[in-house]
N, C-alpha and C. Protein backbone atom coordinates (compact mmCIF):
# COMPACT_ATOMS: atom_id res chain seq x y z
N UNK A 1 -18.43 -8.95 10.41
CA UNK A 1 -17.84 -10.00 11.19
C UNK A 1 -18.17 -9.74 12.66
N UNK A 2 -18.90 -10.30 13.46
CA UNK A 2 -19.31 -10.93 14.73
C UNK A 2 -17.94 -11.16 15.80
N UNK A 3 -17.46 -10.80 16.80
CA UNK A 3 -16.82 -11.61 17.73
C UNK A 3 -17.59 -12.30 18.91
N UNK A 4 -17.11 -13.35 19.24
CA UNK A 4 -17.96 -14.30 19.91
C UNK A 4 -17.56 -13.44 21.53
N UNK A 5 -18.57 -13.46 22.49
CA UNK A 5 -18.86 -13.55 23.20
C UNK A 5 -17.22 -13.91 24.51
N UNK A 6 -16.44 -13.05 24.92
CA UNK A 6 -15.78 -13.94 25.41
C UNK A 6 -14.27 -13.71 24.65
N UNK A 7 -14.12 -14.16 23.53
CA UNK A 7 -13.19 -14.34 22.47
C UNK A 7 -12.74 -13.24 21.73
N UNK A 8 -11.33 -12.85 21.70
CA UNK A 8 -11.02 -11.98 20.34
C UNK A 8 -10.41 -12.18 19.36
N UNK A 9 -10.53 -11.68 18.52
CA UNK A 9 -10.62 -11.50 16.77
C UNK A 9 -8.88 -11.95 16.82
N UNK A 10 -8.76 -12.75 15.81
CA UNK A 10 -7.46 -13.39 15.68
C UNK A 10 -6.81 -12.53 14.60
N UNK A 11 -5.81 -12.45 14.24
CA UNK A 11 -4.84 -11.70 13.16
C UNK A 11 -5.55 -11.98 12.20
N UNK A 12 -5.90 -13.51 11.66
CA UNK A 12 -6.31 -13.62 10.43
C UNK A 12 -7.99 -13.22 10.29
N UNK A 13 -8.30 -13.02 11.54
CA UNK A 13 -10.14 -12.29 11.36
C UNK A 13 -9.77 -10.73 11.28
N UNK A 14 -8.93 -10.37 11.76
CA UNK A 14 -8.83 -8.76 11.59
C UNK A 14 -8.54 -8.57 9.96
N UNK A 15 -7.88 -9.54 9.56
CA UNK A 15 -7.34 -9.08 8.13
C UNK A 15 -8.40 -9.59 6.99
N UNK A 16 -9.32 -9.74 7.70
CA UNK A 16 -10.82 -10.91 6.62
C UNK A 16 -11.68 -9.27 7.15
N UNK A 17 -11.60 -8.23 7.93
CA UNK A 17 -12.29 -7.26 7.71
C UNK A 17 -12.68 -6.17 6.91
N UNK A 18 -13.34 -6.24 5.81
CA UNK A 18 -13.81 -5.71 4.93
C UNK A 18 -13.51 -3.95 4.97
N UNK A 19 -13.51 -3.01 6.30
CA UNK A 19 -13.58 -1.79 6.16
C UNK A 19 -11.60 -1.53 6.75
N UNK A 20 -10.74 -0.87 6.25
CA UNK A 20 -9.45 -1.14 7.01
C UNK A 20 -9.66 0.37 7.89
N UNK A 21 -10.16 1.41 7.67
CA UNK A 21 -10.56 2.19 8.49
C UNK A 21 -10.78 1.37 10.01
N UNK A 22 -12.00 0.38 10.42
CA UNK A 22 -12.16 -0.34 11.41
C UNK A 22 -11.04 -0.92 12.26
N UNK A 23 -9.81 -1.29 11.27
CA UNK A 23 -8.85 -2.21 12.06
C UNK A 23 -8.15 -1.33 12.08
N UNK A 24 -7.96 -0.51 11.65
CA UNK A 24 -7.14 1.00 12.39
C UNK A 24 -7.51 1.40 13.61
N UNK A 25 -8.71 1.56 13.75
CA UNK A 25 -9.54 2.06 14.88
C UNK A 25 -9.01 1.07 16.08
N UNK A 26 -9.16 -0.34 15.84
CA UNK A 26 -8.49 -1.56 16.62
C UNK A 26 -7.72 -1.20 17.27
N UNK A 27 -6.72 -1.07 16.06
CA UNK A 27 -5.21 -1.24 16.38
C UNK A 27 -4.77 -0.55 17.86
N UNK A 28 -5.58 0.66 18.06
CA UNK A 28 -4.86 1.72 19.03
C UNK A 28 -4.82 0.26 20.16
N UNK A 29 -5.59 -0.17 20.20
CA UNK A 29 -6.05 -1.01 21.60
C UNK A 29 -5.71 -2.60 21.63
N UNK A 30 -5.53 -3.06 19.86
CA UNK A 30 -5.82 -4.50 20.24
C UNK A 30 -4.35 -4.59 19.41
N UNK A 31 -3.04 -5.93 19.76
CA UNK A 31 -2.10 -6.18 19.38
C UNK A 31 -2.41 -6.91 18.00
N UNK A 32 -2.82 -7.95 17.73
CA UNK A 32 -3.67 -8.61 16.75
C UNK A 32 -4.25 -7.64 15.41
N UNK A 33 -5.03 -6.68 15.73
CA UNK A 33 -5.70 -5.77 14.90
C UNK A 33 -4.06 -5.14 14.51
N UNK A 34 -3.23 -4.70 14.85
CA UNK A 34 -2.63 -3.42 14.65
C UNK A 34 -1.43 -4.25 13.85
N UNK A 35 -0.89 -5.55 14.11
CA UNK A 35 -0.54 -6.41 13.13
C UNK A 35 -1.27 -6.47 11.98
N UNK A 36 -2.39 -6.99 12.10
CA UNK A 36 -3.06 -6.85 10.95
C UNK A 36 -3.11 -5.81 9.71
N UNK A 37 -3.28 -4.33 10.76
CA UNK A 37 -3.55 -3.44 10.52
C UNK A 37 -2.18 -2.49 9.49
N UNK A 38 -1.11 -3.35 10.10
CA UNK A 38 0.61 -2.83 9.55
C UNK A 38 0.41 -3.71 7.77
N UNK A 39 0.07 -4.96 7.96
CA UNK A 39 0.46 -5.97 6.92
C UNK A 39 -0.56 -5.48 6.05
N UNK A 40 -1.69 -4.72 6.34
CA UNK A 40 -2.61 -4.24 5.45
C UNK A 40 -2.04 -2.66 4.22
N UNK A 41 -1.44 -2.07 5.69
CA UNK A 41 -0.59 -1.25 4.96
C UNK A 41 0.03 -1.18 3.71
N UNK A 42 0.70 -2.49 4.55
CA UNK A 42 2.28 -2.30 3.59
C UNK A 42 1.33 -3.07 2.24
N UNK A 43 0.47 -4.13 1.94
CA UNK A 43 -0.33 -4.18 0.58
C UNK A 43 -0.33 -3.35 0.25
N UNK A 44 -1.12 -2.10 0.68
CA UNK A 44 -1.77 -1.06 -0.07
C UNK A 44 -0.33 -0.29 -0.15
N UNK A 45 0.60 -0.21 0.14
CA UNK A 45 1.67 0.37 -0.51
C UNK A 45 2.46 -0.19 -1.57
N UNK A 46 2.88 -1.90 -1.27
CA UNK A 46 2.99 -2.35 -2.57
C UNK A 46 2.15 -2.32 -3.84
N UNK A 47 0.78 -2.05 -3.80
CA UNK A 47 -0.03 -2.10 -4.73
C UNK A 47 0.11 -0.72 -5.33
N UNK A 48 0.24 0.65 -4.42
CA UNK A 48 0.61 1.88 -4.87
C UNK A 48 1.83 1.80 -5.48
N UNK A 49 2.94 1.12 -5.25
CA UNK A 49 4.56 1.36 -6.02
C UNK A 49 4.21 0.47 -7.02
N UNK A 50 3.38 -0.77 -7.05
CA UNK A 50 3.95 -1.87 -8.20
C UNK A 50 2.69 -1.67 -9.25
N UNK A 51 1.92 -1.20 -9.20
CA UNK A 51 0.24 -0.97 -9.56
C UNK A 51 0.09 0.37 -10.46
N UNK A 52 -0.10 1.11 -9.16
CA UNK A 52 -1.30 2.52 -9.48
C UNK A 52 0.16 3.80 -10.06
N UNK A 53 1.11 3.50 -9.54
CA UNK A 53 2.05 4.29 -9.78
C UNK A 53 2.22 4.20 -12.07
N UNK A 54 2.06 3.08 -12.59
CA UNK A 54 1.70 3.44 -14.03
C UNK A 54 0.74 3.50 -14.39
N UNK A 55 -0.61 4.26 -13.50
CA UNK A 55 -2.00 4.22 -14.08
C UNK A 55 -1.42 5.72 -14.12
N UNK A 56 -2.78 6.05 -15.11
CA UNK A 56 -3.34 7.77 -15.27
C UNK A 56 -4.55 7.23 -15.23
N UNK A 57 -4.96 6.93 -14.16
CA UNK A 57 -6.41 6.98 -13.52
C UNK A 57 -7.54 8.43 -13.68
N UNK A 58 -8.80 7.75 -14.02
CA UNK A 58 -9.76 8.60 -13.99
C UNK A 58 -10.24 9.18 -15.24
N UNK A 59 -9.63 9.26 -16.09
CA UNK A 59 -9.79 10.34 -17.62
C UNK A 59 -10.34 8.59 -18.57
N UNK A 60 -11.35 9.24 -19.12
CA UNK A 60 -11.70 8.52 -19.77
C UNK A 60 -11.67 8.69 -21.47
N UNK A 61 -11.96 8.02 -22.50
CA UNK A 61 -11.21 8.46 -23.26
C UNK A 61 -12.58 9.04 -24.39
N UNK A 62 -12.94 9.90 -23.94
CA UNK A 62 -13.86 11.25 -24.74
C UNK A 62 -13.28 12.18 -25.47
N UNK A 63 -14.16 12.63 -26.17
CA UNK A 63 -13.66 13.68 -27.30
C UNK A 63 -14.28 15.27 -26.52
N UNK A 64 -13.35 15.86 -26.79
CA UNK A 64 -13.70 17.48 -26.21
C UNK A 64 -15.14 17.98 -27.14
N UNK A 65 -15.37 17.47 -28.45
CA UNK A 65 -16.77 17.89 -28.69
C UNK A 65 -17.99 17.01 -28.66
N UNK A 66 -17.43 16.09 -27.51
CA UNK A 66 -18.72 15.46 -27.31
C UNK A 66 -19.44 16.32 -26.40
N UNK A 67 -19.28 17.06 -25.82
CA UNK A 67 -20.21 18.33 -25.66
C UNK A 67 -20.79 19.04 -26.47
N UNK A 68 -20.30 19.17 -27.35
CA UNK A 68 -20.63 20.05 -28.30
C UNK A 68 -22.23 20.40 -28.50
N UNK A 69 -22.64 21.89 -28.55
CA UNK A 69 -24.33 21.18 -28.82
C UNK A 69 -25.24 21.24 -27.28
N UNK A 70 -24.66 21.37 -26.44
CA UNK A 70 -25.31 21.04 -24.89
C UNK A 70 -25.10 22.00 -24.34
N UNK A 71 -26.10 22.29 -23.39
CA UNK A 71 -26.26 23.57 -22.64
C UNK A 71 -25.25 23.42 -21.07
N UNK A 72 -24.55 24.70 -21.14
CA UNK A 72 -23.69 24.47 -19.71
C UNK A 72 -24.14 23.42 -18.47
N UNK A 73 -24.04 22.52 -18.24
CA UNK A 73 -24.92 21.97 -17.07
C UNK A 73 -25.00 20.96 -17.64
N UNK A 74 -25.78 21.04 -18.32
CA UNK A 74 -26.93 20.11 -19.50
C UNK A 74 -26.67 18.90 -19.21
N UNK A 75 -26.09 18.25 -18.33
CA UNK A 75 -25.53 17.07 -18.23
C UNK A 75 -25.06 15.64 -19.09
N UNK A 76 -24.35 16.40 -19.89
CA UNK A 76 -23.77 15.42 -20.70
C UNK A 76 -23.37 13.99 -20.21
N UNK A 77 -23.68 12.98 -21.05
CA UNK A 77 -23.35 11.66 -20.33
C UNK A 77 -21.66 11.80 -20.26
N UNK A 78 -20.54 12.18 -20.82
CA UNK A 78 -19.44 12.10 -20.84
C UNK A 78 -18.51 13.15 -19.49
N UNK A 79 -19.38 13.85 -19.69
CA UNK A 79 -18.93 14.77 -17.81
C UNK A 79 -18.90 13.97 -17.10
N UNK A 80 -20.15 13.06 -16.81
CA UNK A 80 -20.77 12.43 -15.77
C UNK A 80 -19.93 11.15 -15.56
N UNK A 81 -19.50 10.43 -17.14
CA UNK A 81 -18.50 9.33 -16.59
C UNK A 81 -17.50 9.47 -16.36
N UNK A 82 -16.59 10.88 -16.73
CA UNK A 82 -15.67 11.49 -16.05
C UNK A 82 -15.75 11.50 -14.32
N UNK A 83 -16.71 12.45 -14.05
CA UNK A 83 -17.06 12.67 -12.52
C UNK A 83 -16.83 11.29 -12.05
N UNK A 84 -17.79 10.59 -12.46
CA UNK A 84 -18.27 8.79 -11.40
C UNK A 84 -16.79 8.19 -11.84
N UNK A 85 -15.59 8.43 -12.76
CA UNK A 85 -14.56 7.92 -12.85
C UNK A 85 -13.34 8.34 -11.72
N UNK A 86 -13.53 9.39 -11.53
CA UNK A 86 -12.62 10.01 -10.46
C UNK A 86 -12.92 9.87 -9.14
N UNK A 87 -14.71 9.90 -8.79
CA UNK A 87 -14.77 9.45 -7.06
C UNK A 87 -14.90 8.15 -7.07
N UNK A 88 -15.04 7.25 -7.96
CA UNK A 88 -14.69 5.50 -7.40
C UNK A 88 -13.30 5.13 -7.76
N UNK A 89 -12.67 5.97 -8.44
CA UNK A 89 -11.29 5.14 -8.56
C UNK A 89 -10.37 4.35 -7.53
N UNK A 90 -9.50 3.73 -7.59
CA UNK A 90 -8.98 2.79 -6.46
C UNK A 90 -8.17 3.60 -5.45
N UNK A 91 -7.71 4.57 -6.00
CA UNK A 91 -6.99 5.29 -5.06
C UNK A 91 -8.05 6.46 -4.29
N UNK A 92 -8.62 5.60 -3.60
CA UNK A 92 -9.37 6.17 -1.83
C UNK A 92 -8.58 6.95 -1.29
N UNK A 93 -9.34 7.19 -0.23
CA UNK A 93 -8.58 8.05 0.92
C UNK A 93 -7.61 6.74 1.70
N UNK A 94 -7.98 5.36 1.78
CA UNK A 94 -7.07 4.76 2.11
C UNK A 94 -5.98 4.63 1.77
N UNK A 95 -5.71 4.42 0.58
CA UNK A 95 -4.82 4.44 -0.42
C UNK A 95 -3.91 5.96 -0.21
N UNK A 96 -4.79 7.00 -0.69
CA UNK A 96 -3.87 8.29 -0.40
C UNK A 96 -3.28 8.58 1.50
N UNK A 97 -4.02 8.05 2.48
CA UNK A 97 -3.02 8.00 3.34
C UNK A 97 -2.11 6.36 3.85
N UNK A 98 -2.28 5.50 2.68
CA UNK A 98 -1.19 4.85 3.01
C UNK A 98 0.16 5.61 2.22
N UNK A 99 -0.25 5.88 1.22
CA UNK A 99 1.05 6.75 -0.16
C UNK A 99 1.34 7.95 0.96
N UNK A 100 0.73 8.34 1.76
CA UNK A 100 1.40 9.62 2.75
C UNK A 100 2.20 9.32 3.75
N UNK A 101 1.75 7.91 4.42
CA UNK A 101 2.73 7.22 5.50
C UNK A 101 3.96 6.60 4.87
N UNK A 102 3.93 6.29 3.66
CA UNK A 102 4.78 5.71 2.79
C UNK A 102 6.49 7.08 2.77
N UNK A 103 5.45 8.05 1.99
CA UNK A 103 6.51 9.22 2.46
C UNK A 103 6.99 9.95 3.64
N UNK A 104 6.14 9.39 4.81
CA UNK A 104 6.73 9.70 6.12
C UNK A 104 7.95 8.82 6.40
N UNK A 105 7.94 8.13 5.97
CA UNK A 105 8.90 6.68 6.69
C UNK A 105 10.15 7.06 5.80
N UNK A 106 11.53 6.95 6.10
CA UNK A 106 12.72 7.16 5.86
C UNK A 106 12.64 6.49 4.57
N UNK A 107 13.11 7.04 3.82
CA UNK A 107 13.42 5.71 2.35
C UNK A 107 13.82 4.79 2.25
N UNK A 108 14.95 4.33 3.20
CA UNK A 108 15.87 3.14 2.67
C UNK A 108 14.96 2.45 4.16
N UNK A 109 13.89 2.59 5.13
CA UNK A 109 13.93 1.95 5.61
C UNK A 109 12.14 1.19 4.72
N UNK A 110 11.80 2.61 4.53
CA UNK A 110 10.63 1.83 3.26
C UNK A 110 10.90 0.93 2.33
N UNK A 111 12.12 1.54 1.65
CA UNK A 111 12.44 0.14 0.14
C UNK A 111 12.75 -1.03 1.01
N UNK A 112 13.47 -1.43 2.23
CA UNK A 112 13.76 -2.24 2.31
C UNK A 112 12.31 -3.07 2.85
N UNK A 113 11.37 -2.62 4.01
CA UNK A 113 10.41 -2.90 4.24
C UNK A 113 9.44 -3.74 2.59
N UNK A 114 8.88 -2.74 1.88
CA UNK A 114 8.46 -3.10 0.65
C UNK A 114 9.35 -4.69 -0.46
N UNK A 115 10.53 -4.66 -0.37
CA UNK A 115 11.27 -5.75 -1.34
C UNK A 115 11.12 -6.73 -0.15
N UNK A 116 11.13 -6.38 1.07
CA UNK A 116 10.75 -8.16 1.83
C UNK A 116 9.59 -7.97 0.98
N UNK A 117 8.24 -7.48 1.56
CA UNK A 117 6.63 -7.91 1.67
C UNK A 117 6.67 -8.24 -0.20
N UNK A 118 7.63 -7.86 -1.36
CA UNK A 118 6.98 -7.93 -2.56
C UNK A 118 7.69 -9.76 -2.76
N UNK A 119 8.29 -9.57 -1.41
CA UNK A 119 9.09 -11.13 -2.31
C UNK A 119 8.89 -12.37 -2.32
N UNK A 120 9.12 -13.01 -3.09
CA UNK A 120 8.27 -14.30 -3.36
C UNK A 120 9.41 -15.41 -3.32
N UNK A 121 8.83 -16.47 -2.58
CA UNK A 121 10.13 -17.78 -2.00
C UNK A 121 10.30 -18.50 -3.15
N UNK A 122 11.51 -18.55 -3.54
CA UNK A 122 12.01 -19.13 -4.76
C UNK A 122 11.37 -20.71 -5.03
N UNK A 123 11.02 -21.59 -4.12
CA UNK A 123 10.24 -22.81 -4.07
C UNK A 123 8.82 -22.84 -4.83
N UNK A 124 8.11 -21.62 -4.76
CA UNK A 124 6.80 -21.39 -5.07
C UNK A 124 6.93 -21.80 -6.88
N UNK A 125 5.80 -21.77 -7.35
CA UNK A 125 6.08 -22.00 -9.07
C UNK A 125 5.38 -20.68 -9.35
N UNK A 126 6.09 -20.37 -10.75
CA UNK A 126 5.94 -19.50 -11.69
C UNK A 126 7.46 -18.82 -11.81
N UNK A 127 7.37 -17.79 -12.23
CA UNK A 127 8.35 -16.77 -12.30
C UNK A 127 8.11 -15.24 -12.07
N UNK A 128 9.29 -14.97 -11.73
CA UNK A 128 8.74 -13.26 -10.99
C UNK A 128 10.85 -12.46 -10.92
N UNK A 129 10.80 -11.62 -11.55
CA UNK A 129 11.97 -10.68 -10.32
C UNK A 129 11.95 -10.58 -8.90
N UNK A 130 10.87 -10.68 -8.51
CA UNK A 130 10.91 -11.14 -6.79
C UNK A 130 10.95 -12.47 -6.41
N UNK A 131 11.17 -13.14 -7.50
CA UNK A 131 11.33 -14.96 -6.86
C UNK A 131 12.73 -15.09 -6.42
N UNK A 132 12.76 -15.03 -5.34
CA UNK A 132 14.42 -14.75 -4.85
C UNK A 132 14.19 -14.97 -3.34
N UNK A 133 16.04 -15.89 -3.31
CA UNK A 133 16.41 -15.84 -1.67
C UNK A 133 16.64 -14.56 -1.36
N UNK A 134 16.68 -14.04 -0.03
CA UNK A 134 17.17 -12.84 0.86
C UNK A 134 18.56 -12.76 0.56
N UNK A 135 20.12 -13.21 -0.01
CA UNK A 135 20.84 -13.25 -0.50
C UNK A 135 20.78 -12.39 -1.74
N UNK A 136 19.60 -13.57 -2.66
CA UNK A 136 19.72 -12.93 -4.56
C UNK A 136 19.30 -11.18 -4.41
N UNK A 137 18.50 -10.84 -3.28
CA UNK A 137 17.71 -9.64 -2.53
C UNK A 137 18.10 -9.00 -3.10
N UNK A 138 19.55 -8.96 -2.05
CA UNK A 138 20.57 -7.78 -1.88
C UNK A 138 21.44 -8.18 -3.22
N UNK A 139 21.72 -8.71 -3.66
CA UNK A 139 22.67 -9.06 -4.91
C UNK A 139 22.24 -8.27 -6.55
N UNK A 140 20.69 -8.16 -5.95
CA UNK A 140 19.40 -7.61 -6.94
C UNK A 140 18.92 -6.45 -6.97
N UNK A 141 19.29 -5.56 -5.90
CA UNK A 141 18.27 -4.73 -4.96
C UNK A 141 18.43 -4.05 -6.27
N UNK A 142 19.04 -3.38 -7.12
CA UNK A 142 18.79 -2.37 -8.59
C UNK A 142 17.93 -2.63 -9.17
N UNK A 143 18.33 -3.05 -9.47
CA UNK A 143 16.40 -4.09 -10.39
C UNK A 143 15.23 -3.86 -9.58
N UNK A 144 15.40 -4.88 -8.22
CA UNK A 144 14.15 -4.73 -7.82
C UNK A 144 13.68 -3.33 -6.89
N UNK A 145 14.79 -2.28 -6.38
CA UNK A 145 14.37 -1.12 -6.31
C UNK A 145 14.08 -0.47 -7.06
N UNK A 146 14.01 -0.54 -8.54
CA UNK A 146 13.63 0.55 -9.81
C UNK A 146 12.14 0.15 -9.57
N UNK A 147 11.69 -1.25 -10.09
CA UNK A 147 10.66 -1.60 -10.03
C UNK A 147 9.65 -1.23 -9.01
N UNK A 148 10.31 -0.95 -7.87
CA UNK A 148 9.09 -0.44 -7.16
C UNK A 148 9.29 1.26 -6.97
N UNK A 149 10.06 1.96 -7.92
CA UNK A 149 10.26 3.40 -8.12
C UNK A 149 10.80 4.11 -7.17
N UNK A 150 11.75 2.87 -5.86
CA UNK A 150 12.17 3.34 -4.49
C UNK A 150 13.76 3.51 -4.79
N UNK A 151 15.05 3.78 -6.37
CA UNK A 151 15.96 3.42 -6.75
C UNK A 151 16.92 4.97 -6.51
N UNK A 152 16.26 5.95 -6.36
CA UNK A 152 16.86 7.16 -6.34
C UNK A 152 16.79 7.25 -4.90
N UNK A 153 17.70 7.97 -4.17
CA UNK A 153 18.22 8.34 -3.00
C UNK A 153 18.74 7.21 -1.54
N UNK A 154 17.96 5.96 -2.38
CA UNK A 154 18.29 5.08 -1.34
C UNK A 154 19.67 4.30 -1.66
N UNK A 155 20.35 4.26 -0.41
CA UNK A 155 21.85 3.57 -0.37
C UNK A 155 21.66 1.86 -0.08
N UNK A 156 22.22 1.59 -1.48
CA UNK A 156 22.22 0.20 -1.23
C UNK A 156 22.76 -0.78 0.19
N UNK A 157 21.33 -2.24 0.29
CA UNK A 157 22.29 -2.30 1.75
C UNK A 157 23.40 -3.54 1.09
N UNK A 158 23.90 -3.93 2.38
CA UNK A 158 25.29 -4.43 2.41
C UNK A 158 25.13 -5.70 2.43
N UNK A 159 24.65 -5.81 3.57
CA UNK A 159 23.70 -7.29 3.28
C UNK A 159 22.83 -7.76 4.01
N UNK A 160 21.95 -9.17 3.85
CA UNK A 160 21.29 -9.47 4.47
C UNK A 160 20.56 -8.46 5.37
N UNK A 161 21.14 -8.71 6.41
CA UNK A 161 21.34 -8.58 7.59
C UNK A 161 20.67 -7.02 8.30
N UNK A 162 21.33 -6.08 6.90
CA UNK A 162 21.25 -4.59 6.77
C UNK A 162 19.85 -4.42 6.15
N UNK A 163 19.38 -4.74 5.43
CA UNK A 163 18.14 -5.16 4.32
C UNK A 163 17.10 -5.31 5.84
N UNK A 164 17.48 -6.66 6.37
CA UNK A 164 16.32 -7.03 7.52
C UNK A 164 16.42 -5.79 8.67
N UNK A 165 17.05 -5.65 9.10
CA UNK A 165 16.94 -4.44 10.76
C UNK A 165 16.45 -2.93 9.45
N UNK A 166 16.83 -2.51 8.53
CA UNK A 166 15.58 -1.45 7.98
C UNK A 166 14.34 -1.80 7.80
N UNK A 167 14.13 -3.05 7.53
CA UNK A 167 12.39 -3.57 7.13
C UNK A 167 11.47 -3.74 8.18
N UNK A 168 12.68 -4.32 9.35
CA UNK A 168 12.25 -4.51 10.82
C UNK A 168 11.76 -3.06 11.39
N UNK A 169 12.94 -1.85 11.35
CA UNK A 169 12.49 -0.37 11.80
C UNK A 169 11.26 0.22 10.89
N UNK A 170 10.86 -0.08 9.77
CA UNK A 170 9.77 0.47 9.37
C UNK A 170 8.44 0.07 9.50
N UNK A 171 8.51 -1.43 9.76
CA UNK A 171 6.98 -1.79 9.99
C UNK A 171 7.21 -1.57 11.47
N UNK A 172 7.95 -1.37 12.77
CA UNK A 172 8.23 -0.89 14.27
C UNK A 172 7.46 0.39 14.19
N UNK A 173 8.29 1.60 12.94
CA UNK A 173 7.41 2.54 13.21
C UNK A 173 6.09 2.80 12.84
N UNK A 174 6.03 1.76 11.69
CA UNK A 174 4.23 1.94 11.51
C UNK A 174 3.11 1.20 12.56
N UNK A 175 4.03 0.32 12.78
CA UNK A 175 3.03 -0.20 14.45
C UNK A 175 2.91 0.91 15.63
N UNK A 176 4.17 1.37 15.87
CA UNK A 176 4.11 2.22 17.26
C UNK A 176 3.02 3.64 16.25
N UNK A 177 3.45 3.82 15.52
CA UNK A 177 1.91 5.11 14.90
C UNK A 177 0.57 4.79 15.16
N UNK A 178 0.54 3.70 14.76
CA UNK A 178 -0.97 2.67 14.67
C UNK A 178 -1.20 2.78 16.13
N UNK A 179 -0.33 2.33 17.28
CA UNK A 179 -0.53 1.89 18.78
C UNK A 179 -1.16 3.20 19.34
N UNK A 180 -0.33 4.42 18.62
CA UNK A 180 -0.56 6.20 19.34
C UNK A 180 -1.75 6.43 18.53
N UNK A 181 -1.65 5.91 17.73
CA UNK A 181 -3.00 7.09 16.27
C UNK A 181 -2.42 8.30 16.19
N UNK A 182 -1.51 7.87 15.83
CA UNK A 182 -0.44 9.35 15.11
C UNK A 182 -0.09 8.90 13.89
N UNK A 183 0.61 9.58 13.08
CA UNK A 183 1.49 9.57 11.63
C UNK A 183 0.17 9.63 10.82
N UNK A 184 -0.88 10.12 11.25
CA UNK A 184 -1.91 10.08 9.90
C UNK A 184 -2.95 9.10 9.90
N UNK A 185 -2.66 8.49 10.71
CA UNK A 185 -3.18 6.85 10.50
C UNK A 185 -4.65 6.93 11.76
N UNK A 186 -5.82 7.59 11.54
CA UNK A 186 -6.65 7.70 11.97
C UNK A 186 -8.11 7.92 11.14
N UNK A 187 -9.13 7.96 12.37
CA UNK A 187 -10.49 7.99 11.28
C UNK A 187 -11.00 9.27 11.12
């Protein structure tokens, strides 16, 4: 992606950038990028709690004597799709330092952060446990804190109100990290 001459990159061009390493790099400098750069986050953390958290990624499903027969080395095709299974898997280094900023951030101000970004406006069609007002939220939060595996140590909030100023302090502190290039969040 090109910026014109003059012009900078709007929220929604930072978030159409293909490398998120890059809009990290942004962020220290540009307000736009480092928005971007937060809402990118918090995906790749919902996708780690709602996703990758029931994979057993990487193991493929071979037999221990399909070696059998082959010389140490010998390069068996079944090593090899092992190996190429474990360095492309989805969980990158992006991924493993968003799951690290994830555990930097206080818990109850993460779950609450995460159940906004997973939730879906009851108007929309289909069905979901996150199809819910900010009300059903908090009325819900058991359910929908198990589901994202955030249900142990965090104190339910009270309401509304309590739910929003934690969601508000956690994407605050992942911006002001992003602004310093501290908490991990570098190239």
């Amino acid at each position: 992606m090109t910026q014109q001459k003059g012009s900078q990159m709007q929220f929604d061009d930072w978030k159409q950038v293909a490398n998120p390493w890059r809009v990290v790099e942004a962020a220290k400098s540009d307000e736009r990028a480092r928005d971007a750069a937060v809402s990118r986050i918090i995906d790749t953390m919902l996708e780690l709690q709602l996703d990758y958290r029931h994979e057993n990624p990487g193991y493929q499903p071979f037999s221990v004597t399909a070696l059998a027969g082959e010389i140490p080395g010998g390069g068996g095709r079944s090593d090899q799709a092992m190996l190429a299974a474990l360095r492309y898997h989805p969980q990158s280094q992006w991924h493993k330092t968003c799951g690290w900023l994830l555990d930097q951030l206080p818990k109850r101000q993460a779950a609450a952060m995460l159940m906004q970004a997973a939730r879906i406006r009851p108007e929309k069609m289909g069905h979901s446990i996150w199809m819910v007002t900010a009300k059903q939220m908090v009325e819900r939060q058991g359910v929908l804190l198990r589901a994202l595996g955030l249900n142990e140590g965090v104190r339910h909030f009270e309401s509304v109100e309590a739910l929003q100023v934690a969601g508000k302090r956690a994407r605050k502190r992942l911006w002001e990290w992003l602004e310093k290039g501290e908490g991990g969040v570098s190239i």
